[in-house]
N, C-alpha and C. Protein backbone atom coordinates (compact mmCIF):
# COMPACT_ATOMS: atom_id res chain seq x y z
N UNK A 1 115.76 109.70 151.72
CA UNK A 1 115.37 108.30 151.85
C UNK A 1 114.60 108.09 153.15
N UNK A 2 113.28 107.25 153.30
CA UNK A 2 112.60 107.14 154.39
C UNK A 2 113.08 105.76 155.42
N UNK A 3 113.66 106.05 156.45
CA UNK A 3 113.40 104.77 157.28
C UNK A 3 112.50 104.27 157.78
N UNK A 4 112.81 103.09 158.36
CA UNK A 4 111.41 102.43 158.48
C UNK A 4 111.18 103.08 159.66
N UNK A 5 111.49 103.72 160.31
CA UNK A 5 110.81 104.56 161.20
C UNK A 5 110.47 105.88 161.46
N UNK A 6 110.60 106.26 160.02
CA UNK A 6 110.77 107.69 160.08
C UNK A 6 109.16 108.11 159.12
N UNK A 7 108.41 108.78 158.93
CA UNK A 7 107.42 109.11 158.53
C UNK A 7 107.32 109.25 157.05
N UNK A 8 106.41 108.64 156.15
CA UNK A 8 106.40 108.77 154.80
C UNK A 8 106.60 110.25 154.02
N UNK A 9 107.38 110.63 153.20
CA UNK A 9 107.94 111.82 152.49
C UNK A 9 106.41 111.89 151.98
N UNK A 10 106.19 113.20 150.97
CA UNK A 10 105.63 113.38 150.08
C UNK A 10 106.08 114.48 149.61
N UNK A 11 105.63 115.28 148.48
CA UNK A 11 105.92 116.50 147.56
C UNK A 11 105.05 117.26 147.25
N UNK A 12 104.97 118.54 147.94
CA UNK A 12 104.00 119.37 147.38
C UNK A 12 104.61 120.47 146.15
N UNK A 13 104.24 120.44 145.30
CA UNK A 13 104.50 121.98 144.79
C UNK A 13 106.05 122.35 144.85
N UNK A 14 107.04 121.26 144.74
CA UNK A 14 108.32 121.27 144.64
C UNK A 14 109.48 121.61 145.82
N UNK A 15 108.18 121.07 147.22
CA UNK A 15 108.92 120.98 148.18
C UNK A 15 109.03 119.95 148.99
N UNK A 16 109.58 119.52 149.70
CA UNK A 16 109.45 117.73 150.56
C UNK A 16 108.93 118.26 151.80
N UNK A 17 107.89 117.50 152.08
CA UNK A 17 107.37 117.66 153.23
C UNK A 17 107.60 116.22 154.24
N UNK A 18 107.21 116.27 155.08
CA UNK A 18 107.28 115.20 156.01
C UNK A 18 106.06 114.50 157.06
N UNK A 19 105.06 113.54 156.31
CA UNK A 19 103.90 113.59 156.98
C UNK A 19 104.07 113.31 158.33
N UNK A 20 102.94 113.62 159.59
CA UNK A 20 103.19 113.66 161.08
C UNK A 20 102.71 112.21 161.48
N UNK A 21 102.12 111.45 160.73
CA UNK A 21 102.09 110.14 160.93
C UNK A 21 102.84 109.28 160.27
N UNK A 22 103.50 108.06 161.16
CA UNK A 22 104.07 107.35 160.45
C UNK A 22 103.50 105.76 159.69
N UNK A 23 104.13 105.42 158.65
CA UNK A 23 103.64 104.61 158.04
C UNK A 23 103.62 102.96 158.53
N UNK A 24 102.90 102.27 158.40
CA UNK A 24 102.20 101.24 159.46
C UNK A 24 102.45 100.13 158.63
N UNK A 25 103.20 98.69 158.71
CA UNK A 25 103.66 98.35 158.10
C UNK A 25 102.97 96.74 159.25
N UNK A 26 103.14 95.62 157.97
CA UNK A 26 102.31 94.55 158.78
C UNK A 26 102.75 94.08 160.33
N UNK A 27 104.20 94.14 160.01
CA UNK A 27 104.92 93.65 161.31
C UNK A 27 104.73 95.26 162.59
N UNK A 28 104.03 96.04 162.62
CA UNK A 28 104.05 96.70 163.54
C UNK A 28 103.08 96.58 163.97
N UNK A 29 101.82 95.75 163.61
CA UNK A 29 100.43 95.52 163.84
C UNK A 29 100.79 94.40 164.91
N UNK A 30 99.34 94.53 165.80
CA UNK A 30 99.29 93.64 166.75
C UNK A 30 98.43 92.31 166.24
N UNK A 31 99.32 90.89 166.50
CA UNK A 31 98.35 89.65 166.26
C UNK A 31 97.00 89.81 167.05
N UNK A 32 96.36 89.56 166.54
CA UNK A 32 94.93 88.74 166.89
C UNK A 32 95.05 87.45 166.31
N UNK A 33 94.71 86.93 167.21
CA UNK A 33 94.18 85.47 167.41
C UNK A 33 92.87 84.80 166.95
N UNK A 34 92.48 84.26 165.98
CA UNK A 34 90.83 84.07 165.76
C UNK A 34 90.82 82.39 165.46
N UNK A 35 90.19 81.78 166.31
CA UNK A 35 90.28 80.90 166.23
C UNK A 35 88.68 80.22 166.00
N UNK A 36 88.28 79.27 164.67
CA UNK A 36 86.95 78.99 164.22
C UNK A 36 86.76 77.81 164.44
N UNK A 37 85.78 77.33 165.11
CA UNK A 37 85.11 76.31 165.73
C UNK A 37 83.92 75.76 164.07
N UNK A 38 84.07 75.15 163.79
CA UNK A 38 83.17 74.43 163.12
C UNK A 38 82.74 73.18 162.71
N UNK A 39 81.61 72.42 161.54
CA UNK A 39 81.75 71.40 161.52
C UNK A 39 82.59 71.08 160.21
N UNK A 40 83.16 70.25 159.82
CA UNK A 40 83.97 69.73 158.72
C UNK A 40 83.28 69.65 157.46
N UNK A 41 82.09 69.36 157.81
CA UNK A 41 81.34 69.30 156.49
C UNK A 41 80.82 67.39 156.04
N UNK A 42 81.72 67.30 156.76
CA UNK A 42 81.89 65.35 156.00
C UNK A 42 80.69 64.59 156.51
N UNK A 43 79.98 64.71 157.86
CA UNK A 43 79.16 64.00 157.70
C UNK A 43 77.80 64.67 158.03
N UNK A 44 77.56 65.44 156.87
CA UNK A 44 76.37 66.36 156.47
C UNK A 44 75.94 67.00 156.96
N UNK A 45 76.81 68.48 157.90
CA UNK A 45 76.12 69.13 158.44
C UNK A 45 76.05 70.33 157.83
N UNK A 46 76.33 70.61 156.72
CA UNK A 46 75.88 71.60 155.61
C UNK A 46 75.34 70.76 153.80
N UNK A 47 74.60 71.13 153.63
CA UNK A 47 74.13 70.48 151.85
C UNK A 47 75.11 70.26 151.40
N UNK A 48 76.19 71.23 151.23
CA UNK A 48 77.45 71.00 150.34
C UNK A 48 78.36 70.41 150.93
N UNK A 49 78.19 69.71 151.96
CA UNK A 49 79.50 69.22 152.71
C UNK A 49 80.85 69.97 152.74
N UNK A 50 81.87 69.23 152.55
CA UNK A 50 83.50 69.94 152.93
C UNK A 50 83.49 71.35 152.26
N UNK A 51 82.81 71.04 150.88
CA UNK A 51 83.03 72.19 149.89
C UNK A 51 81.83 73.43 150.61
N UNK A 52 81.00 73.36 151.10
CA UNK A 52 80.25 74.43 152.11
C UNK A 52 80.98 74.80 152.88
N UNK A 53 81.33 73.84 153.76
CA UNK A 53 82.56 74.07 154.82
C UNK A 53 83.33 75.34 154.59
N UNK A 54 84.07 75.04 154.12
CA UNK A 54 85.38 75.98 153.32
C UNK A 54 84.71 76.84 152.88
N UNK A 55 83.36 77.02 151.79
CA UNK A 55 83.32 78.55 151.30
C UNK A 55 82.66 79.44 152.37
N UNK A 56 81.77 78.58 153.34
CA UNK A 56 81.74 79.28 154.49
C UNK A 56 82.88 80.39 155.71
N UNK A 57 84.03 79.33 155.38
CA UNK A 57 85.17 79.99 155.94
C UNK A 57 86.06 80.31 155.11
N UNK A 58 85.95 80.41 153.92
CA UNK A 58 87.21 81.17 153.17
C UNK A 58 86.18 82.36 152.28
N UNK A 59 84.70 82.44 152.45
CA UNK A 59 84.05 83.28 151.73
C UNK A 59 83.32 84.27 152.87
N UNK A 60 83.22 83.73 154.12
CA UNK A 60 82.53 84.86 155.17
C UNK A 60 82.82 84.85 156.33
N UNK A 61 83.59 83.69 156.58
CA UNK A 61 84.18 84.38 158.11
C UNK A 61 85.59 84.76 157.59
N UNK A 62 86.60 84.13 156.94
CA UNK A 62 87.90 85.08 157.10
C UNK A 62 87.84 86.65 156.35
N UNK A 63 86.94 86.74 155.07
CA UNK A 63 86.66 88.21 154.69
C UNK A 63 85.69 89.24 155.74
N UNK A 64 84.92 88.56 156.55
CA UNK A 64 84.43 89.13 158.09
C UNK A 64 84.92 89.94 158.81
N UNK A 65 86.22 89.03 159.24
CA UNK A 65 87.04 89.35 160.31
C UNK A 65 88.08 90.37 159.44
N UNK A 66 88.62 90.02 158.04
CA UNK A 66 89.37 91.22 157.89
C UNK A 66 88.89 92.41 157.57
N UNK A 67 87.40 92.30 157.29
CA UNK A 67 86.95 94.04 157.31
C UNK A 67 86.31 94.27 158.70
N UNK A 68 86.54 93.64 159.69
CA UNK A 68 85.90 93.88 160.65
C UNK A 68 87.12 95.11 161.58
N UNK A 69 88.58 94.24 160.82
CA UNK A 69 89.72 94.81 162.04
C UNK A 69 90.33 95.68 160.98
N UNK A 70 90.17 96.14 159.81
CA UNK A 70 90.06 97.50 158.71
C UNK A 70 90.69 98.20 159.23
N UNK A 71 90.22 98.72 160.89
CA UNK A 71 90.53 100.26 160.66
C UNK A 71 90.76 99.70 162.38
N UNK A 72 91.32 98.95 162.32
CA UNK A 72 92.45 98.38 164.18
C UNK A 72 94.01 98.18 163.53
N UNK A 73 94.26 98.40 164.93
CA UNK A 73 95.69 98.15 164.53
C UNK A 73 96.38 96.69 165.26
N UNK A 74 95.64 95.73 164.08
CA UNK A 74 96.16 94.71 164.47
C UNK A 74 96.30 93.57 163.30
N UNK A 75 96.54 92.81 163.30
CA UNK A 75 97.02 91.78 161.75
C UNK A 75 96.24 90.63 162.62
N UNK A 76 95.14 90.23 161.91
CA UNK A 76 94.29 89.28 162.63
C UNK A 76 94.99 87.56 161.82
N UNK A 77 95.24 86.54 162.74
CA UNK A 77 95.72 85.21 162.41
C UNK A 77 94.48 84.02 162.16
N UNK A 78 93.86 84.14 161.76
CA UNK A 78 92.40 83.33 161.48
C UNK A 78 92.90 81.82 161.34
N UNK A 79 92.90 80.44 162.09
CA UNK A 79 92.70 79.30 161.64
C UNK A 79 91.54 78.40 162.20
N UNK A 80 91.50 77.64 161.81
CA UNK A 80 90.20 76.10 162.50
C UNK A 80 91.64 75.44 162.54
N UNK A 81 91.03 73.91 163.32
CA UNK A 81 91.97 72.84 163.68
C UNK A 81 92.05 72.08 162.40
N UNK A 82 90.84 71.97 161.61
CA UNK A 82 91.07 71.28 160.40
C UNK A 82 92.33 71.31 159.68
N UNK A 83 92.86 72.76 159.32
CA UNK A 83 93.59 72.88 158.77
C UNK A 83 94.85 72.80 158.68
N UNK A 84 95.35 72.75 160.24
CA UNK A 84 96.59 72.06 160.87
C UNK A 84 96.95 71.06 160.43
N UNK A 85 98.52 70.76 160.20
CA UNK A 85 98.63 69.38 159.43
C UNK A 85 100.41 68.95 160.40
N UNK A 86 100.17 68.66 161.94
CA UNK A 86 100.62 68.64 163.14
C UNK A 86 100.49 67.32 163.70
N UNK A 87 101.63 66.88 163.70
CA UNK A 87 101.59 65.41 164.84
C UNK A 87 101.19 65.88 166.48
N UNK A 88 100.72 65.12 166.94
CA UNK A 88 100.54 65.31 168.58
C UNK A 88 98.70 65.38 168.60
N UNK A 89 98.31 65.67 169.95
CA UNK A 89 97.18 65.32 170.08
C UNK A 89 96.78 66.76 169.74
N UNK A 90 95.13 66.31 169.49
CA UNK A 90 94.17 66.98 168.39
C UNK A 90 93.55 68.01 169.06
N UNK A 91 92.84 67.00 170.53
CA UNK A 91 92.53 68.11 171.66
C UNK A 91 93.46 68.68 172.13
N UNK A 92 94.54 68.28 172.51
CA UNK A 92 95.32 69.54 173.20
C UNK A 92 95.70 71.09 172.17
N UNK A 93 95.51 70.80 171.34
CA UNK A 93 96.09 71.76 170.26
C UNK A 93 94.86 72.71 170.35
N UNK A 94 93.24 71.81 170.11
CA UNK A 94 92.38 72.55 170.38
C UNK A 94 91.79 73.60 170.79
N UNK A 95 92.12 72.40 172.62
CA UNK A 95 92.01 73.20 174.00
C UNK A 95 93.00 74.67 173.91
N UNK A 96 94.32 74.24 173.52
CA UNK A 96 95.28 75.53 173.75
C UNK A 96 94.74 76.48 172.86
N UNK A 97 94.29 76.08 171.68
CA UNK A 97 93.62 77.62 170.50
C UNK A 97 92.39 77.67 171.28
N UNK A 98 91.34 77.11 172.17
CA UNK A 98 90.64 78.05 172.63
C UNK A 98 90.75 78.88 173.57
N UNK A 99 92.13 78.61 174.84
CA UNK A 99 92.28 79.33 175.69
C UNK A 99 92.96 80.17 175.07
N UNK A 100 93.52 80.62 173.96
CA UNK A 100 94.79 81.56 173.75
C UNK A 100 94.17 82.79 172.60
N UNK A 101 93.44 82.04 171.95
CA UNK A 101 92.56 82.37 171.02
C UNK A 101 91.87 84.24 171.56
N UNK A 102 91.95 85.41 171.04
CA UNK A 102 91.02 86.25 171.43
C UNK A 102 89.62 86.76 170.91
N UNK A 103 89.59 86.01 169.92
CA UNK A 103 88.21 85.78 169.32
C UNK A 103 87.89 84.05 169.12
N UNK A 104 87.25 83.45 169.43
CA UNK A 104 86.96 82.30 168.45
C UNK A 104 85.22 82.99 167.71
N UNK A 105 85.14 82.25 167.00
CA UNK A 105 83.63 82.25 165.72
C UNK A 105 83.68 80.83 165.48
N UNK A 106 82.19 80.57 166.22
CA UNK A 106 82.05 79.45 166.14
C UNK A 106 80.24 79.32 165.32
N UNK A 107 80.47 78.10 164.48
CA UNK A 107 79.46 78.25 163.34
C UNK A 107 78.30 77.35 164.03
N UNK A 108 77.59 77.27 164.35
CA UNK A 108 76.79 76.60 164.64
C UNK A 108 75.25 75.43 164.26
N UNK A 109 75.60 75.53 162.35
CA UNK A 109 74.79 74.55 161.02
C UNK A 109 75.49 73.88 162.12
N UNK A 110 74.19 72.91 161.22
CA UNK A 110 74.55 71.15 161.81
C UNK A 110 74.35 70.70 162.87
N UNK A 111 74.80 71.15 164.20
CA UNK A 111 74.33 70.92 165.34
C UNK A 111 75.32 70.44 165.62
N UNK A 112 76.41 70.16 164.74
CA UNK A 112 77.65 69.17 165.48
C UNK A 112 78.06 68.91 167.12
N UNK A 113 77.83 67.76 167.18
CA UNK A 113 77.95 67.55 168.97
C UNK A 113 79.86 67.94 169.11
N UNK A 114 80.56 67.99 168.12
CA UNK A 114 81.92 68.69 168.77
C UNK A 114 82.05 69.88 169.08
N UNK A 115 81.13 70.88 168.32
CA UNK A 115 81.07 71.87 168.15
C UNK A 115 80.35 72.63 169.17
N UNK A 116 79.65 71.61 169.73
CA UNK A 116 79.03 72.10 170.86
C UNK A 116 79.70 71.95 171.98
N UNK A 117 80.90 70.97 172.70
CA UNK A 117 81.25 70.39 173.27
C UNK A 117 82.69 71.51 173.63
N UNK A 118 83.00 71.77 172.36
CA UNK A 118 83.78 73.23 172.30
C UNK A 118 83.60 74.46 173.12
N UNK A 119 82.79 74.83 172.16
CA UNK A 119 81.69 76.10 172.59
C UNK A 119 81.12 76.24 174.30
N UNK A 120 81.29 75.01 174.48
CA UNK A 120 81.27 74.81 175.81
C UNK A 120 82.13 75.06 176.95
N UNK A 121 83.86 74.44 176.37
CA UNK A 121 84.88 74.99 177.27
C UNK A 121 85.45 76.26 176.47
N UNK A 122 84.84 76.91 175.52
CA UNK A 122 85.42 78.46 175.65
C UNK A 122 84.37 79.55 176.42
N UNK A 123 83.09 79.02 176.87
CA UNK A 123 82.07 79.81 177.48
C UNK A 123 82.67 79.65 178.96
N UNK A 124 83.37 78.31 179.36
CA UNK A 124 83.78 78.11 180.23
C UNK A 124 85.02 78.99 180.89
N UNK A 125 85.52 79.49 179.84
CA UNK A 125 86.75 80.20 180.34
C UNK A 125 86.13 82.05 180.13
N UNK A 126 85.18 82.37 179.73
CA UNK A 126 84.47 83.65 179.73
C UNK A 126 85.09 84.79 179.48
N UNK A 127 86.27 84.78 179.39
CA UNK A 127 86.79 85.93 179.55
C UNK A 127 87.05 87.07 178.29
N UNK A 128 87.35 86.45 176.94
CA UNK A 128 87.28 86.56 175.64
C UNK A 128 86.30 86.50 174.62
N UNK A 129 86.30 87.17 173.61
CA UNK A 129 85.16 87.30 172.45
C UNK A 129 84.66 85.67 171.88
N UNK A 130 83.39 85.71 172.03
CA UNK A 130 82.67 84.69 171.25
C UNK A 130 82.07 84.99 170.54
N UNK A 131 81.87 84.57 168.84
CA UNK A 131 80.74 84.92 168.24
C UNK A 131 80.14 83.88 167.54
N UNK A 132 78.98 83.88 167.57
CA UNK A 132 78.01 82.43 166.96
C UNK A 132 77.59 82.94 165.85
N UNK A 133 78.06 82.09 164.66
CA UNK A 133 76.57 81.94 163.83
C UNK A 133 76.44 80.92 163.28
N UNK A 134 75.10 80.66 162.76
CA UNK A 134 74.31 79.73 162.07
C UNK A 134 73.64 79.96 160.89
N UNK A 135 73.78 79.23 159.76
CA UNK A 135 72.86 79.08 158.70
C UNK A 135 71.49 79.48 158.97
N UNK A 136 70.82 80.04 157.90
CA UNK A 136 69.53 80.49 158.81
C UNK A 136 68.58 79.35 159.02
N UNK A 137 68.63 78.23 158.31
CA UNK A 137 67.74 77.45 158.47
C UNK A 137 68.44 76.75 159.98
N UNK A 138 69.42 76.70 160.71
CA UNK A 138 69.69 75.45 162.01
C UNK A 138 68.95 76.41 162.77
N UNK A 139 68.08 74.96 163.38
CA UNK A 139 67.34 75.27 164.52
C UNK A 139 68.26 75.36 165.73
N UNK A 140 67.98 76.66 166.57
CA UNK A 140 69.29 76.72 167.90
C UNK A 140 69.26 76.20 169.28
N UNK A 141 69.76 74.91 169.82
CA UNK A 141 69.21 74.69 170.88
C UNK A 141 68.98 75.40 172.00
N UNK A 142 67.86 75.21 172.66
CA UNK A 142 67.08 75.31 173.72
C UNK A 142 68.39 76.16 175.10
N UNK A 143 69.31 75.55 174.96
CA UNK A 143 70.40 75.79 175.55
C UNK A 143 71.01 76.95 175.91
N UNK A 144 71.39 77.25 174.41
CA UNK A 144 72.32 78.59 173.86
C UNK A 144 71.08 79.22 172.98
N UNK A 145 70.23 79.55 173.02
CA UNK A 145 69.43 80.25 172.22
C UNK A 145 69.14 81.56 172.66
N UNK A 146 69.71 81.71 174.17
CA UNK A 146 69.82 83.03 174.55
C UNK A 146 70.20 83.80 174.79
N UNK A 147 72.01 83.21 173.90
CA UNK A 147 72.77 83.96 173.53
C UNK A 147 72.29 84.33 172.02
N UNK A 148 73.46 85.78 171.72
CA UNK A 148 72.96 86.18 170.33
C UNK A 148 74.08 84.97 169.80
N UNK A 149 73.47 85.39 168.08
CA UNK A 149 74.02 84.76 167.14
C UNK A 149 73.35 85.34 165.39
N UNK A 150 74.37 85.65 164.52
CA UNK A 150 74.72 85.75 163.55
C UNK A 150 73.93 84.78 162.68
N UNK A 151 72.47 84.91 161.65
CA UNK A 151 72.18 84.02 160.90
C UNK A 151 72.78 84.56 159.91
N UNK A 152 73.13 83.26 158.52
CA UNK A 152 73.45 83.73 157.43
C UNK A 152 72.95 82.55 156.41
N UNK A 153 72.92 83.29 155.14
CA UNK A 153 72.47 82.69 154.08
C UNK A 153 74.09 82.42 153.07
N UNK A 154 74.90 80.90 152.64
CA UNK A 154 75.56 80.91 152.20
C UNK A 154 75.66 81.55 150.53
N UNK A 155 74.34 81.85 150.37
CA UNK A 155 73.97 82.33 149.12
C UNK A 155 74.17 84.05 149.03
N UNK A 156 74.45 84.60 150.12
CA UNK A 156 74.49 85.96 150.78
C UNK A 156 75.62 86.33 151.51
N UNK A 157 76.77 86.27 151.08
CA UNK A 157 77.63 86.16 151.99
C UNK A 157 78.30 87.44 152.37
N UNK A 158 77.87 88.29 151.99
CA UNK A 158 78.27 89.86 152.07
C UNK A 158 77.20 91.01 153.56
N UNK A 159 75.88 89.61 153.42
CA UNK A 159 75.59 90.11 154.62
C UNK A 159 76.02 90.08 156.00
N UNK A 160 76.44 88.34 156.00
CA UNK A 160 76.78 87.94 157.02
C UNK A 160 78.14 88.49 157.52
N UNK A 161 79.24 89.23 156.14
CA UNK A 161 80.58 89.79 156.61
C UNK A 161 80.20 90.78 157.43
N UNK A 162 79.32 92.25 156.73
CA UNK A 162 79.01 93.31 156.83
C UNK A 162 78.78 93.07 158.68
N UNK A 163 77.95 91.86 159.25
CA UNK A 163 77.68 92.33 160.48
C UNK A 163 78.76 91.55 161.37
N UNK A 164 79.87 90.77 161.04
CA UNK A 164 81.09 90.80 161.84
C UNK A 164 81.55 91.40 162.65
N UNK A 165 81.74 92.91 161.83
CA UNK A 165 82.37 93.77 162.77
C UNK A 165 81.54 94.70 163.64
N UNK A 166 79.92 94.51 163.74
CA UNK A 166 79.01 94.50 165.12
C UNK A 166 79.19 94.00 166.07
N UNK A 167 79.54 92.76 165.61
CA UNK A 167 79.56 91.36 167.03
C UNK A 167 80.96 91.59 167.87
N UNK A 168 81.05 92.91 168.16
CA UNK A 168 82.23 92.72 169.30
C UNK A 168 83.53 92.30 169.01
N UNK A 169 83.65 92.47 167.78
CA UNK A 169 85.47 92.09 167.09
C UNK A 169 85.94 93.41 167.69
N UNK A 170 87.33 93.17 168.45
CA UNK A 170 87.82 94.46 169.20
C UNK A 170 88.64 95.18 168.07
């Protein structure tokens, strides 16, 4: 019988062997933190509104990030604030997922002035992974345009995963 700490059995040729690595199980993985900055969708900063929103983040950034950390040993925790459903204040919850956060991905369609305002106090704290992207059509301000950033086509969403795990996902 294998314990959970003892190395997965197998059978060759009618003998038990004992592989030299042991088997890796979710709770032995290290959290990552990913925390996504975006716009909501509601007052038109993608064509499809809320429903863009979401397939944006349930079709290319959370499948992104999990083939990005594939072959890490870590169990990545992906949320936005949207999705929180938490009494207490909105910014503080924010603020704390961007300081604690070791990746945020922040989308940058739309131009959303929160989104920018964000993006702002996690550049501020420097110390952790940022990654931008944008729809290919948002024009990038003048600002931040000389940082990189990730274009993608929501119609393409296998490109935009594929280069996730370029952008510095540890």
């Amino acid at each position: 019988m294998n314990d959970a700490n003892q190395a997965p059995v197998t059978k060759h040729g009618g003998h038990t062997e004992r592989s030299s690595t042991p088997s890796i199980t979710p709770s032995d993985l290290n959290p990552l933190e990913v925390f996504v900055l975006m716009p909501h969708g509601a007052n038109g900063e993608y064509a499809g509104g809320v429903d863009e929103s979401n397939f944006v983040f349930e079709e290319i950034i959370c499948p992104g990030v999990a083939e990005a950390t594939t072959t890490q040993a870590v169990r990545p925790r992906i949320h936005r604030e949207v999705d929180r459903n938490r009494a207490g204040s909105i910014t503080r919850s924010l603020v704390n997922s961007l300081v604690k956060a070791d990746i945020v991905i922040v989308d940058l369609t739309g131009r959303n002035p929160n989104v920018f305002f964000e993006l702002g106090i996690r550049y501020g704290l420097r110390d952790k992974i940022t990654i931008l992207i944008a729809h290919d059509n948002t024009e990038i301000p003048f600002d931040i345009r000389g940082y990189r950033y990730i274009p993608y086509s929501p119609f393409r969403p296998k490109e935009v995963r594929a280069q996730l795990p370029t952008s510095r996902v540890p």
